[in-house]
PDB file of N, CA and C in Angstrom:
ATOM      1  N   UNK A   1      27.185 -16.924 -44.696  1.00  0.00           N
ATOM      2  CA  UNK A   1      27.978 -16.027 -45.494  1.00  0.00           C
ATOM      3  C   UNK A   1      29.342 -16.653 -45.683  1.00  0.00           C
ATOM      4  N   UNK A   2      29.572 -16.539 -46.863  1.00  0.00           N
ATOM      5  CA  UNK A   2      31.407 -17.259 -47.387  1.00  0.00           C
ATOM      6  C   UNK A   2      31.788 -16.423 -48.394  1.00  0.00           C
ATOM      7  N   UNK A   3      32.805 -16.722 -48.657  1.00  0.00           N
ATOM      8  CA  UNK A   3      33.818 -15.786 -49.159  1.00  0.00           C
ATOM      9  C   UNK A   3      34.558 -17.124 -50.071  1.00  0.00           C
ATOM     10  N   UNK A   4      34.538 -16.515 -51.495  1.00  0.00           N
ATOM     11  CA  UNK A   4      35.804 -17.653 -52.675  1.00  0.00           C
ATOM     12  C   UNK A   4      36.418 -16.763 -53.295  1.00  0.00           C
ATOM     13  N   UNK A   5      37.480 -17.402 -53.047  1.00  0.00           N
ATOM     14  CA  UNK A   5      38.814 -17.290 -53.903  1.00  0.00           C
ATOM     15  C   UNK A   5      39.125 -17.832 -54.780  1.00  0.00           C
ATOM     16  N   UNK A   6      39.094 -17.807 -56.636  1.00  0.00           N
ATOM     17  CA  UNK A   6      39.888 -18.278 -57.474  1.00  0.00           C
ATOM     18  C   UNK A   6      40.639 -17.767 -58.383  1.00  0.00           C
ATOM     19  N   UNK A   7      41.272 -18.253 -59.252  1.00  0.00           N
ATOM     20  CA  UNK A   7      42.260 -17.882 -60.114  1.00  0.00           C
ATOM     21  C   UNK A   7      40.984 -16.837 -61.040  1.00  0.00           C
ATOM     22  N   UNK A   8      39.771 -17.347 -61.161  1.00  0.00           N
ATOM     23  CA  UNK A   8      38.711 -16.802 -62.251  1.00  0.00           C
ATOM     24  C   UNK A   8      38.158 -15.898 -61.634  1.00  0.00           C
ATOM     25  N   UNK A   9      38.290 -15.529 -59.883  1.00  0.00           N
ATOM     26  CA  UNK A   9      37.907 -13.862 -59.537  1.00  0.00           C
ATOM     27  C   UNK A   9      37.891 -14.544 -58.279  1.00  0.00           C
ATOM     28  N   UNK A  10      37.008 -13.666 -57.358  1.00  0.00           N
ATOM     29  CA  UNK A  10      36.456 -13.691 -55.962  1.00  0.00           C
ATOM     30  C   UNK A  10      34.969 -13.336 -56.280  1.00  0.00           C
ATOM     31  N   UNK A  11      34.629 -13.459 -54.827  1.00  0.00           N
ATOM     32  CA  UNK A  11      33.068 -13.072 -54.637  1.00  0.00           C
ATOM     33  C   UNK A  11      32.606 -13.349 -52.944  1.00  0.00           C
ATOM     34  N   UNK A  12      31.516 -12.923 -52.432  1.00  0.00           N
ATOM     35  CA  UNK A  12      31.340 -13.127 -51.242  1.00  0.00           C
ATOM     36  C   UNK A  12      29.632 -13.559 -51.584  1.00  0.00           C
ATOM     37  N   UNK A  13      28.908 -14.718 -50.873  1.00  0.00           N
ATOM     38  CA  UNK A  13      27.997 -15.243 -51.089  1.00  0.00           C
ATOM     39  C   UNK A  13      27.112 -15.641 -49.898  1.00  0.00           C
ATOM     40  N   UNK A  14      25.843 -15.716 -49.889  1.00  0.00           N
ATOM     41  CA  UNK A  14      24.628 -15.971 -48.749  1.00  0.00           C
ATOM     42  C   UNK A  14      23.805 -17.471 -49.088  1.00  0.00           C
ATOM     43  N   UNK A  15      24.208 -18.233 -48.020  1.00  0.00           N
ATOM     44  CA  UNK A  15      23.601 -19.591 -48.206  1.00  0.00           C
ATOM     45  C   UNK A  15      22.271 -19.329 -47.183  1.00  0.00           C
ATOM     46  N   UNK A  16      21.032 -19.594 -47.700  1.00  0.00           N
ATOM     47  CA  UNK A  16      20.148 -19.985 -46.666  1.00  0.00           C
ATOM     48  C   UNK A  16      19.168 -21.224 -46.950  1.00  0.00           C
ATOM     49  N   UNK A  17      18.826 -21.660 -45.806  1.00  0.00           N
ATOM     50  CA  UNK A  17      18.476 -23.439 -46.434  1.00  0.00           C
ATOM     51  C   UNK A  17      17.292 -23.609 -45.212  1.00  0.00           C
ATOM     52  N   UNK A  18      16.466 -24.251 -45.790  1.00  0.00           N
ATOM     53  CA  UNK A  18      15.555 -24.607 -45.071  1.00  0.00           C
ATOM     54  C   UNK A  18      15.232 -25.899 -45.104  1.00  0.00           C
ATOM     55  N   UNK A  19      14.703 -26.608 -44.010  1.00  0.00           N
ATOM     56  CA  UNK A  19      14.726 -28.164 -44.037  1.00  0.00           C
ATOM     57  C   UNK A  19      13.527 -28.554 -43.357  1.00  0.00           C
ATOM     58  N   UNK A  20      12.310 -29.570 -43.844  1.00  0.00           N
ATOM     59  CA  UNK A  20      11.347 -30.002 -43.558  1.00  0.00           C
ATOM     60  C   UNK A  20      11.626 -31.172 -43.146  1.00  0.00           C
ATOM     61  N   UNK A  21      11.447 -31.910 -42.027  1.00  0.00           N
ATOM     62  CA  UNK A  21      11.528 -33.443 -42.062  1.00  0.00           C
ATOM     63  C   UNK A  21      10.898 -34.627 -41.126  1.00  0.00           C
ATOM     64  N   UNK A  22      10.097 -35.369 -41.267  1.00  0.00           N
ATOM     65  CA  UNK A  22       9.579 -36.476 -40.553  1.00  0.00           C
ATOM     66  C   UNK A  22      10.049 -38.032 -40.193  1.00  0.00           C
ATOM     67  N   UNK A  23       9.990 -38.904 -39.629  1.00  0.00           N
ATOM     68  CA  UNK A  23      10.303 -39.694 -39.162  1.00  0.00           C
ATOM     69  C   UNK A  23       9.653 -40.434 -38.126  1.00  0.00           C
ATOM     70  N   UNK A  24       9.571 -41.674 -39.375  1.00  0.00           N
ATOM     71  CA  UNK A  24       8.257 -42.654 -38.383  1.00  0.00           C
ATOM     72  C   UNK A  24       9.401 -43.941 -38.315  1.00  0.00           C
ATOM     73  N   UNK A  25       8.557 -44.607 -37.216  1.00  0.00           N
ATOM     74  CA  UNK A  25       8.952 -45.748 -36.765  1.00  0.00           C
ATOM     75  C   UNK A  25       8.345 -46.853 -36.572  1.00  0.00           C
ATOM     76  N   UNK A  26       9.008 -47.597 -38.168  1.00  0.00           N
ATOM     77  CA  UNK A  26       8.222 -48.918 -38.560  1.00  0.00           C
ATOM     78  C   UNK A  26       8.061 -50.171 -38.014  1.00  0.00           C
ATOM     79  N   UNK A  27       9.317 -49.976 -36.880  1.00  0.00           N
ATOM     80  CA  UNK A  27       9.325 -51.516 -36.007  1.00  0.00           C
ATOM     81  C   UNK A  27       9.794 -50.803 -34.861  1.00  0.00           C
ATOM     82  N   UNK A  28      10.167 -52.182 -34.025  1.00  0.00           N
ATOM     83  CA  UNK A  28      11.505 -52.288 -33.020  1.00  0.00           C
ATOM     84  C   UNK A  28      12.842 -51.790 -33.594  1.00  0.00           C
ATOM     85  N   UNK A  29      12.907 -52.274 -34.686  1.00  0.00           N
ATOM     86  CA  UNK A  29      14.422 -52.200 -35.177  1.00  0.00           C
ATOM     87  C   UNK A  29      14.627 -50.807 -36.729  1.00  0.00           C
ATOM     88  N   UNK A  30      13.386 -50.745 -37.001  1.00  0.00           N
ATOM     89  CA  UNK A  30      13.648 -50.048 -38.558  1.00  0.00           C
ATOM     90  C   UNK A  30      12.847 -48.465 -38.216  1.00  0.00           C
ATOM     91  N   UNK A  31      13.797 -47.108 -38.624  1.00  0.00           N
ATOM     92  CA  UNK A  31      12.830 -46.053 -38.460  1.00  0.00           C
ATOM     93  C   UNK A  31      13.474 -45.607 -40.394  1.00  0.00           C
ATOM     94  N   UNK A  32      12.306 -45.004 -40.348  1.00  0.00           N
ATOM     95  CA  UNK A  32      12.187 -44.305 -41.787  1.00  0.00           C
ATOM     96  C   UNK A  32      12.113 -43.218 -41.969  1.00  0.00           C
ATOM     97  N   UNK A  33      12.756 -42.224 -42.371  1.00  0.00           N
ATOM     98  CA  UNK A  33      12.207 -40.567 -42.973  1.00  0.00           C
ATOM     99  C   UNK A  33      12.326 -39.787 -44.348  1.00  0.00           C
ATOM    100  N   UNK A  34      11.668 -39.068 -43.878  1.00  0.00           N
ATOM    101  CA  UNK A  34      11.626 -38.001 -45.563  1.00  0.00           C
ATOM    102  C   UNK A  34      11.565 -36.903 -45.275  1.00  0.00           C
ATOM    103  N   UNK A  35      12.953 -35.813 -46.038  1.00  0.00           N
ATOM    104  CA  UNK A  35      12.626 -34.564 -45.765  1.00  0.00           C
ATOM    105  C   UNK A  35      12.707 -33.688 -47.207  1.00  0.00           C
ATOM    106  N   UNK A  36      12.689 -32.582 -46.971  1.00  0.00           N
ATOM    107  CA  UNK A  36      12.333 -31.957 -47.897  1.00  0.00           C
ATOM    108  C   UNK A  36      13.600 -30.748 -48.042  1.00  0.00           C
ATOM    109  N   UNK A  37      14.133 -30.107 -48.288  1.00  0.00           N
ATOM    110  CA  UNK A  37      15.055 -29.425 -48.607  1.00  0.00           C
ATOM    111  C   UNK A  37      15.194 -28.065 -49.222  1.00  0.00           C
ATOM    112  N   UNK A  38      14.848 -26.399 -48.991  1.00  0.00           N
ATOM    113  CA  UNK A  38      15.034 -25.880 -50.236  1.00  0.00           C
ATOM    114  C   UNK A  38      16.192 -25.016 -49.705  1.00  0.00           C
ATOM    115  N   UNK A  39      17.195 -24.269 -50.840  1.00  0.00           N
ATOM    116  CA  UNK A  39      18.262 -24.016 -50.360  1.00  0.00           C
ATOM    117  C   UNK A  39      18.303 -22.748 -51.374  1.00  0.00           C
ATOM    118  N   UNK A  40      18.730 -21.553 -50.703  1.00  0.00           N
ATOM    119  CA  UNK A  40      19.081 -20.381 -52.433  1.00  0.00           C
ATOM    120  C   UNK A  40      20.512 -20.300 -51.693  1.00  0.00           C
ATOM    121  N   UNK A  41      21.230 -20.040 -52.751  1.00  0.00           N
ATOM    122  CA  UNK A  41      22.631 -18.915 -52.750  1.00  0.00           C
ATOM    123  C   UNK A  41      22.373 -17.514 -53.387  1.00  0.00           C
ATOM    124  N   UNK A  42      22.787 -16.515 -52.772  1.00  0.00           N
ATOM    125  CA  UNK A  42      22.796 -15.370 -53.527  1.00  0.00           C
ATOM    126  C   UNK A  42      23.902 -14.486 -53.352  1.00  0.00           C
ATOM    127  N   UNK A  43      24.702 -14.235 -54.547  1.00  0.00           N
ATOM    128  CA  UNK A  43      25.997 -13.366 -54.343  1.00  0.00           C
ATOM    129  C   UNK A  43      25.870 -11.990 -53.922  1.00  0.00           C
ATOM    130  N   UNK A  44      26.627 -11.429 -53.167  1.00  0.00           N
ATOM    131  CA  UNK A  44      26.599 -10.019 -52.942  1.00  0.00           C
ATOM    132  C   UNK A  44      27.078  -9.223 -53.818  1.00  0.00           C
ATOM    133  N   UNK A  45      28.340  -9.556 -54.635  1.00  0.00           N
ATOM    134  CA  UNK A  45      28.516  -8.670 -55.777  1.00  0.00           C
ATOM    135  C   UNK A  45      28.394  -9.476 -56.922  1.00  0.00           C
ATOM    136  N   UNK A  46      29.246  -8.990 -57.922  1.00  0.00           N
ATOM    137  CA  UNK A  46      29.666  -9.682 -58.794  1.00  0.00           C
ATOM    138  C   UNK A  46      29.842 -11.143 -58.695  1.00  0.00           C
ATOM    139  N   UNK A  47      29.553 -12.928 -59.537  1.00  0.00           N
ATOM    140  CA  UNK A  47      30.336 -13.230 -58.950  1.00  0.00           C
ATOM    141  C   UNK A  47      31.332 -13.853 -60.375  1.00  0.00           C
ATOM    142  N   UNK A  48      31.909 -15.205 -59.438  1.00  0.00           N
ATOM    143  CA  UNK A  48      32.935 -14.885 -59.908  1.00  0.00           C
ATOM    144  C   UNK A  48      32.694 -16.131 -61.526  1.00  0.00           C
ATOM    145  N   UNK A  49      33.449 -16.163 -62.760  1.00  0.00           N
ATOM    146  CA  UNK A  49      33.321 -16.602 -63.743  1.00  0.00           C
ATOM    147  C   UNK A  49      32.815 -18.088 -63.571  1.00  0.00           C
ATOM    148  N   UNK A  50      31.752 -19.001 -63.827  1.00  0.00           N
ATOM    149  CA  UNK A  50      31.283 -19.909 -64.046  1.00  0.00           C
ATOM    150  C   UNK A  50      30.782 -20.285 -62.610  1.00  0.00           C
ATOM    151  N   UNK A  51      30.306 -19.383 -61.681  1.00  0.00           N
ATOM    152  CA  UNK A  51      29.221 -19.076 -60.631  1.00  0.00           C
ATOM    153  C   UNK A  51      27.933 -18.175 -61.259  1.00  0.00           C
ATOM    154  N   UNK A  52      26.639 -18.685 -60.163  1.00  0.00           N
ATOM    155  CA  UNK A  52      25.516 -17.464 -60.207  1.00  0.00           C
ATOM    156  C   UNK A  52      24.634 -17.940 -59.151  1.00  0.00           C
ATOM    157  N   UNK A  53      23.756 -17.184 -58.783  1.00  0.00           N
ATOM    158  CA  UNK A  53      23.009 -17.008 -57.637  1.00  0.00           C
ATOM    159  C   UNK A  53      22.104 -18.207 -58.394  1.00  0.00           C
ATOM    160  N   UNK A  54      21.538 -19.179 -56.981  1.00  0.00           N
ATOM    161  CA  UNK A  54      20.621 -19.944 -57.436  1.00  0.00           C
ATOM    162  C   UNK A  54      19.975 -21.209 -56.618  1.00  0.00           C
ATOM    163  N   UNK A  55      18.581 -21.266 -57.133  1.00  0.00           N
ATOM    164  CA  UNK A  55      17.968 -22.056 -55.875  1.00  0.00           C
ATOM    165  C   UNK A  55      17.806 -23.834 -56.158  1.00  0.00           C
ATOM    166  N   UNK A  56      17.605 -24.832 -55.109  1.00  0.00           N
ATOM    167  CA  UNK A  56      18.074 -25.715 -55.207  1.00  0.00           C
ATOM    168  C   UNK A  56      16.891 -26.490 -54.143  1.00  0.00           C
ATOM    169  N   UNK A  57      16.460 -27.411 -54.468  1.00  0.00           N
ATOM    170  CA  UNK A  57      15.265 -27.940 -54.017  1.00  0.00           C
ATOM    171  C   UNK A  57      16.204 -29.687 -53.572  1.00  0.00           C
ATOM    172  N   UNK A  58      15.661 -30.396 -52.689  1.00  0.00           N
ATOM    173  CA  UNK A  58      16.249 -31.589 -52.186  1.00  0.00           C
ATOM    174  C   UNK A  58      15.295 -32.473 -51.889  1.00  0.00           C
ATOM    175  N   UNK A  59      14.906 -33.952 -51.923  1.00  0.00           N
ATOM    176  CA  UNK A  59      13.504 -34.483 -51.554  1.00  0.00           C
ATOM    177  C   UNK A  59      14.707 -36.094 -51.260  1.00  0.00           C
ATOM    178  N   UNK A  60      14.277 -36.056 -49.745  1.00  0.00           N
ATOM    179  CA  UNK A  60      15.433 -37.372 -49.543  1.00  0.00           C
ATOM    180  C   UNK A  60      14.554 -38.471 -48.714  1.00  0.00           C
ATOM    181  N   UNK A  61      14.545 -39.438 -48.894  1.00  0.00           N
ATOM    182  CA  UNK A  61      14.059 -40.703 -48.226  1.00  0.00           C
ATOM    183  C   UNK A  61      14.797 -41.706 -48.189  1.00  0.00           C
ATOM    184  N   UNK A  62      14.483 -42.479 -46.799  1.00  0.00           N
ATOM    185  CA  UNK A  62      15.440 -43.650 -46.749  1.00  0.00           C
ATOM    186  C   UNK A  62      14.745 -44.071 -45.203  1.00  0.00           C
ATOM    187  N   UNK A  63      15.687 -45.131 -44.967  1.00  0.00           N
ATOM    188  CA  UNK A  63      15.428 -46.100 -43.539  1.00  0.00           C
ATOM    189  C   UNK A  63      16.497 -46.298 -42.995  1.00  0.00           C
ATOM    190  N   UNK A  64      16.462 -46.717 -41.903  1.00  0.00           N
ATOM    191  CA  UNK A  64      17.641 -47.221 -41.088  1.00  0.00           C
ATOM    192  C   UNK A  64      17.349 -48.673 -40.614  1.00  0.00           C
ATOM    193  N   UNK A  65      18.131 -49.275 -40.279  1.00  0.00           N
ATOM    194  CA  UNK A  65      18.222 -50.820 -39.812  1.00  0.00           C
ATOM    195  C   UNK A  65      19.409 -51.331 -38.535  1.00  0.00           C
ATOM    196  N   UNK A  66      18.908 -51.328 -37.420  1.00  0.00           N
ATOM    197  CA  UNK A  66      19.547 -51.524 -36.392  1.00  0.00           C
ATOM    198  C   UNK A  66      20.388 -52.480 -36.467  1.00  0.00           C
TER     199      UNK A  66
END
């Protein structure tokens, strides 16, 4: 829960996020993962001018190197 302040209004808002993620290990030295991401915001009132409630999907991969 957060709370914004701007010159274009206020509003008070609900982040909830969920996160999937794995991680394998390709060597001695290199691990790799992929997760998955989904995230909504949803305002409690009104909000404020050039905001809106809304959901948001994330798909991330990569490696590391010791």
């Amino acid at each position: 829960m957060n709370h914004l302040d701007t010159r274009y209004g206020r509003g008070t808002y609900y982040d909830l996020r969920i996160s999937l993620f794995r991680t394998l290990r390709l060597s001695k030295w290199m691990t790799a993962w992929i997760a998955l991401s989904v995230g909504h915001r949803q305002w409690a009132d009104a909000p404020p001018a050039g905001e809106k409630s809304e959901t948001q999907a994330t798909l991330s991969i990569g490696t590391t190197f010791r």
